[in-house]
C-alpha atoms as a PDB file:
ATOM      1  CA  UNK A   1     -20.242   6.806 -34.761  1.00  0.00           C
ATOM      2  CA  UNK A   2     -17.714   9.610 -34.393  1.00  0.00           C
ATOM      3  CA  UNK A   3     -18.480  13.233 -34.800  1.00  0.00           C
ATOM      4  CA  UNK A   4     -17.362  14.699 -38.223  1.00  0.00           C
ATOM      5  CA  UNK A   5     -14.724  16.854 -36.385  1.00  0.00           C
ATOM      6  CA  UNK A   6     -13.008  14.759 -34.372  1.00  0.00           C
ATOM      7  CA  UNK A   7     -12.589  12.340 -37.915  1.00  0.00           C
ATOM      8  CA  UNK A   8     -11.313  15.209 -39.325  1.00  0.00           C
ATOM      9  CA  UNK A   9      -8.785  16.240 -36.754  1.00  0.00           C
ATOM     10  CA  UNK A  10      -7.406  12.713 -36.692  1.00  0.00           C
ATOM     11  CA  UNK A  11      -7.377  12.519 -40.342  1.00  0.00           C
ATOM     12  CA  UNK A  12      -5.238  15.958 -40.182  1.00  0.00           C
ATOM     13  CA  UNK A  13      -3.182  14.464 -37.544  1.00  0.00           C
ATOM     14  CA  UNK A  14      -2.104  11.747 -39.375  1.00  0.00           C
ATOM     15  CA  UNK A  15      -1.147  13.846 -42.513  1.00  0.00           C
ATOM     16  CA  UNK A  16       0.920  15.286 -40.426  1.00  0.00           C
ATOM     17  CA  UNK A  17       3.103  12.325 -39.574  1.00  0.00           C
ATOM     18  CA  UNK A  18       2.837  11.424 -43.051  1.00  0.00           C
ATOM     19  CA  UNK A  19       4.461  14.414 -44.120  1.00  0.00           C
ATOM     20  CA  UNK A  20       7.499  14.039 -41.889  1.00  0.00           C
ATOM     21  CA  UNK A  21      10.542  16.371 -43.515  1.00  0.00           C
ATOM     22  CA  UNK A  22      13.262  14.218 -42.444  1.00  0.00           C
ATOM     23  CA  UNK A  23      14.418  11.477 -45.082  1.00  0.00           C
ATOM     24  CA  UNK A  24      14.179   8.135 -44.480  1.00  0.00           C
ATOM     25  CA  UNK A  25      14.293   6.418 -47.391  1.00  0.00           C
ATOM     26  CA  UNK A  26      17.957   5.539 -48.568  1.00  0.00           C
ATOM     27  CA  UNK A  27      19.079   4.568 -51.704  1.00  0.00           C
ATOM     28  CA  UNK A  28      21.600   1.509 -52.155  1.00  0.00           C
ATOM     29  CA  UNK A  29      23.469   2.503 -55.292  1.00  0.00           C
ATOM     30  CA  UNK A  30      24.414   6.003 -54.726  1.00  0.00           C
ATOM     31  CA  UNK A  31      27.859   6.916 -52.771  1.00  0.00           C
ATOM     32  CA  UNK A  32      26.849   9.088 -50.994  1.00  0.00           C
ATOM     33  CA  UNK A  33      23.501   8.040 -50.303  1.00  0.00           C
ATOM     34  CA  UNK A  34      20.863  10.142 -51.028  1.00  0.00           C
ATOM     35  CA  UNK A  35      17.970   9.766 -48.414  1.00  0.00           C
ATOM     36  CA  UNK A  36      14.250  10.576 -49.590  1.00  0.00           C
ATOM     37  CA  UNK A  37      11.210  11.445 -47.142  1.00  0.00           C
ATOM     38  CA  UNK A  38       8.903   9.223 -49.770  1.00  0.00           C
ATOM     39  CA  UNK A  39       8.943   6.011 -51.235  1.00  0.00           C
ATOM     40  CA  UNK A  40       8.007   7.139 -54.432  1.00  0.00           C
ATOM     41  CA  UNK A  41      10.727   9.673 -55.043  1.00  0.00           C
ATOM     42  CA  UNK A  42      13.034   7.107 -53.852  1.00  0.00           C
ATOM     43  CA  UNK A  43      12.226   5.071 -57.074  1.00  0.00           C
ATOM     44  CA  UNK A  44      12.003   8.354 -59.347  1.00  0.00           C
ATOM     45  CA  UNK A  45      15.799   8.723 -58.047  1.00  0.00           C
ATOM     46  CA  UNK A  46      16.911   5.120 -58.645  1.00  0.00           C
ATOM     47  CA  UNK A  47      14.467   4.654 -62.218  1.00  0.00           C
ATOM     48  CA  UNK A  48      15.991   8.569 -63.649  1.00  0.00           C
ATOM     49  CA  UNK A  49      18.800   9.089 -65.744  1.00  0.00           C
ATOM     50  CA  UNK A  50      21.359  10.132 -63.488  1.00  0.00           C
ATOM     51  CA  UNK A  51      21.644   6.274 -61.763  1.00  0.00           C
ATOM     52  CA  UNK A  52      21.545   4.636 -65.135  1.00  0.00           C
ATOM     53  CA  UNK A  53      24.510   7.206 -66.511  1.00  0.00           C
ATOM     54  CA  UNK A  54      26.348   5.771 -62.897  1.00  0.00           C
ATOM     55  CA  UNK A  55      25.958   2.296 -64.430  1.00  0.00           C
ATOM     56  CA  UNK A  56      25.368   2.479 -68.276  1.00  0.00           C
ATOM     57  CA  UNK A  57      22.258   0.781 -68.107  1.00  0.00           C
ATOM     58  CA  UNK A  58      18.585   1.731 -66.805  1.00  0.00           C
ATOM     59  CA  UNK A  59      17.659   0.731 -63.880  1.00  0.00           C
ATOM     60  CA  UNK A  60      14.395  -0.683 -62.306  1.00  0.00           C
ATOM     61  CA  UNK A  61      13.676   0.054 -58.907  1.00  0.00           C
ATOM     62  CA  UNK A  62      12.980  -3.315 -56.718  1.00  0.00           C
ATOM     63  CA  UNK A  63      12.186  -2.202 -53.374  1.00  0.00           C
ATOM     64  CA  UNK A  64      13.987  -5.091 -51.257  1.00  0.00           C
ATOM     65  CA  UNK A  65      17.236  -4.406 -53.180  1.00  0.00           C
ATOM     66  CA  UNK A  66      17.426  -0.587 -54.078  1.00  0.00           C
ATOM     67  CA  UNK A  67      15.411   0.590 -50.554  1.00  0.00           C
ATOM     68  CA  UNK A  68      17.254   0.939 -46.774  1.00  0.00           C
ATOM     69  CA  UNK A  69      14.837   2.467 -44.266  1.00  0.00           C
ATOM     70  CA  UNK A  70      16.755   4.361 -41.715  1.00  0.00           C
ATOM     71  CA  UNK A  71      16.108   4.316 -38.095  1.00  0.00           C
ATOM     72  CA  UNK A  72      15.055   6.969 -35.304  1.00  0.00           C
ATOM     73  CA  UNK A  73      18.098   6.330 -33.822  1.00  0.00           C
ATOM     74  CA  UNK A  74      19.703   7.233 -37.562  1.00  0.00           C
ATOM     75  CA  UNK A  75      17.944  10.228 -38.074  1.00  0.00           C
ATOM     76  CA  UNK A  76      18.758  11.482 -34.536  1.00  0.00           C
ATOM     77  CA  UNK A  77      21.940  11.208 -34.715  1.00  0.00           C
ATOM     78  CA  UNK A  78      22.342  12.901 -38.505  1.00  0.00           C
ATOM     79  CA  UNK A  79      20.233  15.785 -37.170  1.00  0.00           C
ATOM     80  CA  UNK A  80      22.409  16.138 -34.056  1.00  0.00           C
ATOM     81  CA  UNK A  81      26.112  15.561 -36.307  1.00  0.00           C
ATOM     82  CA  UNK A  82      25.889  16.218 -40.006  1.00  0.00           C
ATOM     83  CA  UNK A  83      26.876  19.695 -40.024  1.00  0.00           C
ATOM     84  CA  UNK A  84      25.949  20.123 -43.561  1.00  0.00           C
ATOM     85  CA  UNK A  85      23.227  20.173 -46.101  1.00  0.00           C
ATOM     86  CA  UNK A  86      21.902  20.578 -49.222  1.00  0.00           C
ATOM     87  CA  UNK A  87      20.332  23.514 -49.636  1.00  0.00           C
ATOM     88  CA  UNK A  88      18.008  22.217 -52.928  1.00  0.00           C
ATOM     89  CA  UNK A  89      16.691  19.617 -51.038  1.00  0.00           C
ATOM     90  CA  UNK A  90      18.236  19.407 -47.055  1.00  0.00           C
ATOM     91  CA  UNK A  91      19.891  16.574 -47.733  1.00  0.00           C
ATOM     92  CA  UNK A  92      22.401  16.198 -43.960  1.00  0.00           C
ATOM     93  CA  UNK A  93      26.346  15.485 -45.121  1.00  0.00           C
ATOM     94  CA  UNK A  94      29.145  15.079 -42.780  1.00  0.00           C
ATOM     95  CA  UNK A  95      31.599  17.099 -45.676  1.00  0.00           C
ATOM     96  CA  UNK A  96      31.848  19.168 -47.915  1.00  0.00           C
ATOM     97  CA  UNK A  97      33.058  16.403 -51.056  1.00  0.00           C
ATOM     98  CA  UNK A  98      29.302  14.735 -49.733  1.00  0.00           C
ATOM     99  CA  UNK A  99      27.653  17.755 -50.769  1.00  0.00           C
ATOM    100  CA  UNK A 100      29.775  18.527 -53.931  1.00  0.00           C
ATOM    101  CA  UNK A 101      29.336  15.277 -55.210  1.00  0.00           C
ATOM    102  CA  UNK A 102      25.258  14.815 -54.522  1.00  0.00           C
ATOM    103  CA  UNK A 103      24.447  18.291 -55.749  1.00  0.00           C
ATOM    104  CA  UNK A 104      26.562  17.122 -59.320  1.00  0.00           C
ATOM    105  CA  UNK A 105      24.969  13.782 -58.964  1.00  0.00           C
ATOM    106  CA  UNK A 106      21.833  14.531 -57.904  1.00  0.00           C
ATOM    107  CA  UNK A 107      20.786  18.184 -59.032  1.00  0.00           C
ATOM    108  CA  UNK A 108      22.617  17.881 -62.247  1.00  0.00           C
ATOM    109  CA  UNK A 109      24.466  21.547 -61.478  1.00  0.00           C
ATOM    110  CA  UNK A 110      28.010  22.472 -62.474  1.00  0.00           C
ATOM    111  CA  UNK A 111      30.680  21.452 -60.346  1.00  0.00           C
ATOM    112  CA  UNK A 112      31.471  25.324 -60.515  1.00  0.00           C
ATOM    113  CA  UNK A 113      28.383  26.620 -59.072  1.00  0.00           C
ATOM    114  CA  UNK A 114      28.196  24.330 -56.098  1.00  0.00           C
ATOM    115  CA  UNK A 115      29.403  26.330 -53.649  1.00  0.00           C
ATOM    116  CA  UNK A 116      25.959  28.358 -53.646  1.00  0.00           C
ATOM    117  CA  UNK A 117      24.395  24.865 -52.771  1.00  0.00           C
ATOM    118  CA  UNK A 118      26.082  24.341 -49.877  1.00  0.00           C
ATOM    119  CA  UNK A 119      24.714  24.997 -46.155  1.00  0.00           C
ATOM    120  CA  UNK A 120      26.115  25.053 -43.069  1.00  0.00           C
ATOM    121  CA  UNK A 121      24.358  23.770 -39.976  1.00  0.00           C
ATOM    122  CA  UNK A 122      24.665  25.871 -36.822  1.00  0.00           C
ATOM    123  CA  UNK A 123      24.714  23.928 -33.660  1.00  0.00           C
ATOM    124  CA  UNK A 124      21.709  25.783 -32.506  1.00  0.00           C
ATOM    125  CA  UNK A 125      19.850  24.624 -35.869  1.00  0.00           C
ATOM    126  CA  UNK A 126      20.956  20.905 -35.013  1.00  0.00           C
ATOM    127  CA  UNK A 127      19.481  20.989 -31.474  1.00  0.00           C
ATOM    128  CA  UNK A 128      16.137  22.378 -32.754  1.00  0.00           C
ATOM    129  CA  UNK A 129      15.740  20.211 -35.459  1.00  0.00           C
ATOM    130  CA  UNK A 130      16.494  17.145 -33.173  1.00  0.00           C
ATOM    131  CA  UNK A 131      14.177  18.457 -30.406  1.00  0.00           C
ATOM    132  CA  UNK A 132      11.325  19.543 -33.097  1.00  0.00           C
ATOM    133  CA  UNK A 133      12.196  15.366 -34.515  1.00  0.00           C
ATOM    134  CA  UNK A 134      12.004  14.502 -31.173  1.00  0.00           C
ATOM    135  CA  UNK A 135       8.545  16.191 -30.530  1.00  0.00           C
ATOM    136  CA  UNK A 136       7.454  14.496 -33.741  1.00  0.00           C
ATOM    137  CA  UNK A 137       8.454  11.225 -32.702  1.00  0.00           C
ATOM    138  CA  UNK A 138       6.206  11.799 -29.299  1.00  0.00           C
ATOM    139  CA  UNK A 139       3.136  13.320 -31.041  1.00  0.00           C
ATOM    140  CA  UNK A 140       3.506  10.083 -33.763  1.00  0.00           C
ATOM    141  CA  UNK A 141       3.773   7.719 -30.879  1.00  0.00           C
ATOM    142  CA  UNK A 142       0.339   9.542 -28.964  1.00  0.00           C
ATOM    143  CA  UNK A 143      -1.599   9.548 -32.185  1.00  0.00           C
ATOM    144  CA  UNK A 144      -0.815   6.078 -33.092  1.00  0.00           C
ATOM    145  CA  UNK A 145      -1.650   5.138 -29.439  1.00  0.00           C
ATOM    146  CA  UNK A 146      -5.198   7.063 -30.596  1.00  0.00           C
ATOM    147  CA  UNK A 147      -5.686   4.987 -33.427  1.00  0.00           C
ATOM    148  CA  UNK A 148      -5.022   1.484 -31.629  1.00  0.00           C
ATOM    149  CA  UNK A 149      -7.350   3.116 -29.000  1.00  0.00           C
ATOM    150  CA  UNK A 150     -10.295   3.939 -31.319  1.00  0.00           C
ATOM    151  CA  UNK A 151      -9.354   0.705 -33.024  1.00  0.00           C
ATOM    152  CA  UNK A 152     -10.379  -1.361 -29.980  1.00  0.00           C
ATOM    153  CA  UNK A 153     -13.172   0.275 -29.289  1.00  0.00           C
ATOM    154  CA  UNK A 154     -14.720  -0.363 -32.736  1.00  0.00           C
ATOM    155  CA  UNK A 155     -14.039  -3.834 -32.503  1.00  0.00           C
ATOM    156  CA  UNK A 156     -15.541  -4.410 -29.023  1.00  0.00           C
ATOM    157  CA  UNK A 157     -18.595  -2.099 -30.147  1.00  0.00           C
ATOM    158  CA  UNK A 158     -19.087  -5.298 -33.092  1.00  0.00           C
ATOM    159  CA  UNK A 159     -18.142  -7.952 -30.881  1.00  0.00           C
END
């Protein structure tokens, strides 16, 4: 059996990974896209009133239609190009009409006030929030190797 704090620490670990801040979650109806960290605001977005004022009707959310999962690779290179972002939500946009038009969209603000909304990436932010995505992806990819690890070991301690 494993010691309470190591279970703990892994447990911890993996809340970590779980809590990732970069979106990943894309929504299929929107132009442009709005991109979620979670699943379940994902369908919040897609079931709430501002998608079924896009198409007159309301919407259920049906995860192989309404749901695009982006890629490392994706995220990368957003974080490294998108010199723009929401600041309600950090939300990356390559222009300013992006922004504009999610913070109308999405945030439900006046297109007069949107200006306030708006933030613009330095290139020293991009670099550290690709290397800090970076590190995440390496610390993911060690505790998952952890997990497989202790994984195998349980099994061959039942076998």
């Amino acid at each position: 059996m494993f010691p309470i704090k190591q279970v703990i620490d892994y447990f911890q670990r993996i809340a970590i990974i779980l809590e990732c801040p970069y979106p990943d979650f894309e929504c299929q109806l929107c132009k442009p896209r709005h991109a979620y960290c979670r699943e379940n605001e994902l369908k919040s977005h897609v079931e709430s009133a501002g998608v079924a004022r896009l198409f007159g009707v309301r919407v259920e959310y049906q995860k192989k239609v309404h749901r695009r999962v982006k890629f490392d690779e994706e995220l990368m290179t957003e974080l490294q190009t998108f010199e723009l972002k929401c600041s309600l939500c950090h939300c990356m946009y390559a222009s300013v009409d992006q922004v504009e038009d999610h913070v109308v969209r999405h945030h439900g603000k006046p297109r007069s006030t949107v200006q306030q909304y708006i933030h613009a990436r330095t290139q020293e932010q991009r670099r550290l929030e690709a290397e800090s995505f970076r590190e995440a992806l390496e610390y993911s990819d060690q505790v998952e190797s952890k997990i497989n690890e202790y994984s195998d070991r349980n099994k061959r301690k039942q076998a």
